[in-house]
N, C-alpha and C. Protein backbone atom coordinates (compact mmCIF):
# COMPACT_ATOMS: atom_id res chain seq x y z
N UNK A 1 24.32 10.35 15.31
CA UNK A 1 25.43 10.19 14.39
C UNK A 1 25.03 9.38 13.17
N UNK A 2 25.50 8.54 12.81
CA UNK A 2 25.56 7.42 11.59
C UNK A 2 23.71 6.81 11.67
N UNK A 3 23.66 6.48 13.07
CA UNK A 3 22.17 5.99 12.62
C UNK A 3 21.29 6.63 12.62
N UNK A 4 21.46 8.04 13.00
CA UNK A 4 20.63 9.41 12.89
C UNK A 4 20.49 8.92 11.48
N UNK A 5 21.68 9.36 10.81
CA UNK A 5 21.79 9.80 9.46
C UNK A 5 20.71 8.72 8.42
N UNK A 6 21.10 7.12 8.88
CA UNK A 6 20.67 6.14 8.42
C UNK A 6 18.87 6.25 8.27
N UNK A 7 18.30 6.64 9.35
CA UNK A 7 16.68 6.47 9.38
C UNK A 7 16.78 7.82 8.99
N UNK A 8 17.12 8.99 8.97
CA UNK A 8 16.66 9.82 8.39
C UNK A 8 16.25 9.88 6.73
N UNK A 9 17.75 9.35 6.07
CA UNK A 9 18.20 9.09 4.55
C UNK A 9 16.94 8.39 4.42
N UNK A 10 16.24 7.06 5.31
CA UNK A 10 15.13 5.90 4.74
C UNK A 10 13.94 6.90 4.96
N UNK A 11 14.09 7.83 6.14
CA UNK A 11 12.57 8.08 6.23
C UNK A 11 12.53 9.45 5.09
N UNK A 12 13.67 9.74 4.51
CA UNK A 12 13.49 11.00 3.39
C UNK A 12 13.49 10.56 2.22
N UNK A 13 13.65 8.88 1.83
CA UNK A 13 13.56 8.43 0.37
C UNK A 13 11.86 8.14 1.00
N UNK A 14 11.23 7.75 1.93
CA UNK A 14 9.87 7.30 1.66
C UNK A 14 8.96 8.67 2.21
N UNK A 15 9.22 9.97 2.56
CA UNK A 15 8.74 10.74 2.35
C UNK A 15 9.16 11.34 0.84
N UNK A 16 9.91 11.26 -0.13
CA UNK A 16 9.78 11.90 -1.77
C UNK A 16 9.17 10.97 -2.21
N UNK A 17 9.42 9.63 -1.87
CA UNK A 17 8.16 9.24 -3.10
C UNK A 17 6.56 9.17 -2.41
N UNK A 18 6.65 9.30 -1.08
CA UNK A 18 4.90 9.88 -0.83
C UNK A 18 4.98 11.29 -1.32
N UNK A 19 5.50 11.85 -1.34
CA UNK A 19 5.78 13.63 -1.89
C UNK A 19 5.30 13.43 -3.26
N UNK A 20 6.25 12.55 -4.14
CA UNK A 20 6.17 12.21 -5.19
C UNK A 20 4.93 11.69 -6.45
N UNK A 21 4.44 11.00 -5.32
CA UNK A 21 2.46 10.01 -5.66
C UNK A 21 1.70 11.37 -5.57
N UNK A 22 1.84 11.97 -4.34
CA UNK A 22 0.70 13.16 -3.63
C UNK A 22 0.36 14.25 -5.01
N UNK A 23 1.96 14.33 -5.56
CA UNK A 23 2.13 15.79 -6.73
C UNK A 23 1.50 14.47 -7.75
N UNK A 24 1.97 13.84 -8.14
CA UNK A 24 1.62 12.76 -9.20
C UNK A 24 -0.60 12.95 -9.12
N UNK A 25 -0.75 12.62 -7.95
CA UNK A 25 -2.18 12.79 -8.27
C UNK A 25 -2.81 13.75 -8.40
N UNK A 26 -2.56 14.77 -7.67
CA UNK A 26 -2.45 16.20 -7.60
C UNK A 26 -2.61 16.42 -9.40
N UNK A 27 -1.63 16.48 -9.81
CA UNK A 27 -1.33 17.29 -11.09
C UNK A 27 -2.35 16.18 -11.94
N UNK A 28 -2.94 14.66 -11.91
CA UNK A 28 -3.90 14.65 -12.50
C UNK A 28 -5.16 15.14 -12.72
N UNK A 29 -5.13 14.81 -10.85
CA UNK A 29 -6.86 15.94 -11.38
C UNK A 29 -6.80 17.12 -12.05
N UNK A 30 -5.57 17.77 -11.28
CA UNK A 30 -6.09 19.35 -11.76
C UNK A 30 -5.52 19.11 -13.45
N UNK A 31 -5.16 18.35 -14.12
CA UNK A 31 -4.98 18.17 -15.74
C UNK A 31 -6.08 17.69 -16.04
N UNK A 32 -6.49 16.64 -15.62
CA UNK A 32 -8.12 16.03 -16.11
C UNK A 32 -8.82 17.40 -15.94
N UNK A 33 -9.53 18.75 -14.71
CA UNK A 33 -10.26 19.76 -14.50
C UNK A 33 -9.90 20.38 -15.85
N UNK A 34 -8.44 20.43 -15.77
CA UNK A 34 -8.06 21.49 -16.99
C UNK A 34 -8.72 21.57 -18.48
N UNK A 35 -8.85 20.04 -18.26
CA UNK A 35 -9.24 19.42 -19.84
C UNK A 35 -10.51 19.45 -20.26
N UNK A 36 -11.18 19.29 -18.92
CA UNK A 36 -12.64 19.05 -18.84
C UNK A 36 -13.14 20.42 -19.29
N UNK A 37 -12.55 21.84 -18.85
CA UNK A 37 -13.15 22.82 -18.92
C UNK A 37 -12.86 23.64 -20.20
């Protein structure tokens, strides 16, 4: 119920911002590759 909801809501704000870093580094390299080539 409610504390389902509670650790889910915490563990889905700290899975988007690991989601968030992962695309964040992600899209550097492949922009730095982009640039490089």
């Amino acid at each position: 119920g409610i504390t389902y909801m509670a650790v889910f809501k915490q563990n889905g704000t700290v899975l988007m911002t690991i989601c968030a870093a992962i695309g964040a580094i992600i899209g550097g390299i492949v922009g730095y590759k982009y640039k490089k080539e």
